[in-house]
N, C-alpha and C. Protein backbone atom coordinates (compact mmCIF):
# COMPACT_ATOMS: atom_id res chain seq x y z
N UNK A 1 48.68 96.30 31.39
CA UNK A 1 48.82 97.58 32.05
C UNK A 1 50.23 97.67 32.63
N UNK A 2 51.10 98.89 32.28
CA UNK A 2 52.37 99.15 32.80
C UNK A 2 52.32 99.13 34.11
N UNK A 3 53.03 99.18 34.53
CA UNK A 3 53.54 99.33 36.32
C UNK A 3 52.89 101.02 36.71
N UNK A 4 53.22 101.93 35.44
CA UNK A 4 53.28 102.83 36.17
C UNK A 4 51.90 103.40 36.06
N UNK A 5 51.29 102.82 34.84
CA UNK A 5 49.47 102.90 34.90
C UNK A 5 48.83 102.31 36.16
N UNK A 6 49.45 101.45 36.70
CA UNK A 6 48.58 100.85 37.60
C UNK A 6 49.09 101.57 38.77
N UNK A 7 49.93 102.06 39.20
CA UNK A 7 50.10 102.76 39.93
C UNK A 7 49.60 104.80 40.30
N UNK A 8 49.58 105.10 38.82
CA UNK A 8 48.89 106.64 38.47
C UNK A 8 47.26 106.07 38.26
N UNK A 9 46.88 104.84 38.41
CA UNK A 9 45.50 104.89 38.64
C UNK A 9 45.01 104.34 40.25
N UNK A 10 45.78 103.78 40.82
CA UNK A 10 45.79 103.70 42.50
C UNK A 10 45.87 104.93 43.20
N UNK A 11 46.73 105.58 42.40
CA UNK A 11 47.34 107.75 43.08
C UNK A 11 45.82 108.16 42.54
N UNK A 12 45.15 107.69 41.72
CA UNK A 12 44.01 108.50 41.23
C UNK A 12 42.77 108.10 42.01
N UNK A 13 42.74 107.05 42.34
CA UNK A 13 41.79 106.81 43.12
C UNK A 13 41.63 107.16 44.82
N UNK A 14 43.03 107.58 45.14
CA UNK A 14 42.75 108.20 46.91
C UNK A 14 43.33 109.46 46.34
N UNK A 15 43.49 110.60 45.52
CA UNK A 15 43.92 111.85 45.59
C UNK A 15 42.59 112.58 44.85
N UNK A 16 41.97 111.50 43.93
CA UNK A 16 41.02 112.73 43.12
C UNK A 16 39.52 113.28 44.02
N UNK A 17 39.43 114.38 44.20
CA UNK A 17 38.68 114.54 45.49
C UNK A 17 37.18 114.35 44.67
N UNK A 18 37.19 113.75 43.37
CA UNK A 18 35.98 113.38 42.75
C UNK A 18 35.89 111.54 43.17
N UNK A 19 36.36 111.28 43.54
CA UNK A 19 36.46 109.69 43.24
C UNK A 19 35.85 109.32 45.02
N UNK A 20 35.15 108.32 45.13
CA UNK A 20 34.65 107.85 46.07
C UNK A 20 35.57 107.65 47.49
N UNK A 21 36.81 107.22 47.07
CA UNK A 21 37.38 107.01 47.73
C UNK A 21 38.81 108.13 48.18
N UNK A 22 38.00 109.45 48.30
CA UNK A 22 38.82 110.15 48.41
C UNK A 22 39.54 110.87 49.44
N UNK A 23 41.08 110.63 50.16
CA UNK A 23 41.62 110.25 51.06
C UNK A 23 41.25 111.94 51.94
N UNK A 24 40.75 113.21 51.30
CA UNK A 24 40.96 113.80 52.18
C UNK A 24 41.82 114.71 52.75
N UNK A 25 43.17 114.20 52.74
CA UNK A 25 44.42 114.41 52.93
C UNK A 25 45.46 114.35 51.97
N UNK A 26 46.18 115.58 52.33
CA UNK A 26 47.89 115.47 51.96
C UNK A 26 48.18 114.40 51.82
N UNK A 27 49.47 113.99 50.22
CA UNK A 27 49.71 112.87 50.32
C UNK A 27 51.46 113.47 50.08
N UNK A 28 52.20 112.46 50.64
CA UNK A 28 53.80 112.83 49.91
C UNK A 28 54.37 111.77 49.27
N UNK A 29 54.80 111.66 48.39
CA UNK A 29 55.61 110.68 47.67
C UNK A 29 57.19 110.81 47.49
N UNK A 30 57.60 110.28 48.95
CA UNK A 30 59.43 110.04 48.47
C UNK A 30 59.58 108.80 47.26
N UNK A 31 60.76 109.84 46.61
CA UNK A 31 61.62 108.97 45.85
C UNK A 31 63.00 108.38 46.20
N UNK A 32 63.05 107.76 46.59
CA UNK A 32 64.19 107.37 46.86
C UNK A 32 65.62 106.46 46.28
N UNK A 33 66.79 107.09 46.45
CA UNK A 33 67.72 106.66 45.10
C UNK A 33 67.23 107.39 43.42
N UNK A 34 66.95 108.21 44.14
CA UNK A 34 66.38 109.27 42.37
C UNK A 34 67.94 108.77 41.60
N UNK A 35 68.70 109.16 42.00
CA UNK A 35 70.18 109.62 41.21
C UNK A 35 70.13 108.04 40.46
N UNK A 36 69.74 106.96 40.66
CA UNK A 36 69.52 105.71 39.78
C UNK A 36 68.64 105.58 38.68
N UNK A 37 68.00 106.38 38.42
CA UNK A 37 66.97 107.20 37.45
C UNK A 37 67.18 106.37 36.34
N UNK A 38 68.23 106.82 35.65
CA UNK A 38 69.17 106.17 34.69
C UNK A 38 68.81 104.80 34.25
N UNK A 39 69.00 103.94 35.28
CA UNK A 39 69.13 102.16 35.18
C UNK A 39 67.52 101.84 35.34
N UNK A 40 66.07 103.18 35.84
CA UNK A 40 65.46 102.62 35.83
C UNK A 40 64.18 103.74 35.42
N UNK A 41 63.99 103.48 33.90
CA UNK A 41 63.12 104.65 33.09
C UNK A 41 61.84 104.94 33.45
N UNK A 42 61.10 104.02 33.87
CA UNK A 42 60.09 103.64 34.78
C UNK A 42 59.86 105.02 35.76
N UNK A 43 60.79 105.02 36.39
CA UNK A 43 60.74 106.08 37.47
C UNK A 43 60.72 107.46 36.67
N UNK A 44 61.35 107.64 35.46
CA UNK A 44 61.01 109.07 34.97
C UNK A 44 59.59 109.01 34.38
N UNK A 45 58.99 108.29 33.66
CA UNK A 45 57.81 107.97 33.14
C UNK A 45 56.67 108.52 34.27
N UNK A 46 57.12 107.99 35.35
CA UNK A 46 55.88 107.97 36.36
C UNK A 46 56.21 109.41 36.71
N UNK A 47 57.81 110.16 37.19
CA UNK A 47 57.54 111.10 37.52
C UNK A 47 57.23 112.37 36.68
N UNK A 48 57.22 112.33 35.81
CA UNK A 48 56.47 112.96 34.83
C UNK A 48 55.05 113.06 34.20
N UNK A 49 54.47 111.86 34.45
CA UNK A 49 52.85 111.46 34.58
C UNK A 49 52.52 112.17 35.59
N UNK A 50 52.63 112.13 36.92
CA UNK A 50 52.52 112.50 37.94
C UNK A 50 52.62 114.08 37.97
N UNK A 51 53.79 114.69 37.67
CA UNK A 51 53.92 116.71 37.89
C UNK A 51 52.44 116.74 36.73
N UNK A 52 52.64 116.22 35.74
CA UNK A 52 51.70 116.61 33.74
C UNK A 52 50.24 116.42 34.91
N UNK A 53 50.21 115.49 35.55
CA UNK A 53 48.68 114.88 36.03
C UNK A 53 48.36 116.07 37.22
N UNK A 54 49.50 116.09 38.31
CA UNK A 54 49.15 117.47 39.25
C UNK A 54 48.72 118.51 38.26
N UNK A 55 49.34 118.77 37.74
CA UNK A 55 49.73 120.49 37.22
C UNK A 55 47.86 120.72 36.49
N UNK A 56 47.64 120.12 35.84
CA UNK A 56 46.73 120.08 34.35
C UNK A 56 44.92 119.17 35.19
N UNK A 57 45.39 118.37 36.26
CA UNK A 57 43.61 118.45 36.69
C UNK A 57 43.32 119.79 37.76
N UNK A 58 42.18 119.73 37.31
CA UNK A 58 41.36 120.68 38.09
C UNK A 58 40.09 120.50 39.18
């Protein structure tokens, strides 16, 4: 499992208000050093999983 699967399935388990463990609450996710993007693809992967995953559940 990638880094960023295991991480978009940790975000899935306290944001999906179907899942047992569901936080309830607002969550925010800083990025920080975005402008390093570049040196680390990882971070576009996830932030793009992430808007595709907001946008498209219901």
């Amino acid at each position: 499992m990638s880094r960023v699967d295991a991480v978009m399935e940790d975000l899935e388990s306290i944001f999906n208000p179907r899942s047992y463990t569901y936080a309830k609450t607002p969550g925010v996710i800083l990025i920080d050093n975005a402008q390093f993007s570049t040196d680390d693809p990882g971070l576009s992967v996830f932030a793009e999983r992430l808007l595709n995953t907001a946008m498209t559940q219901s």
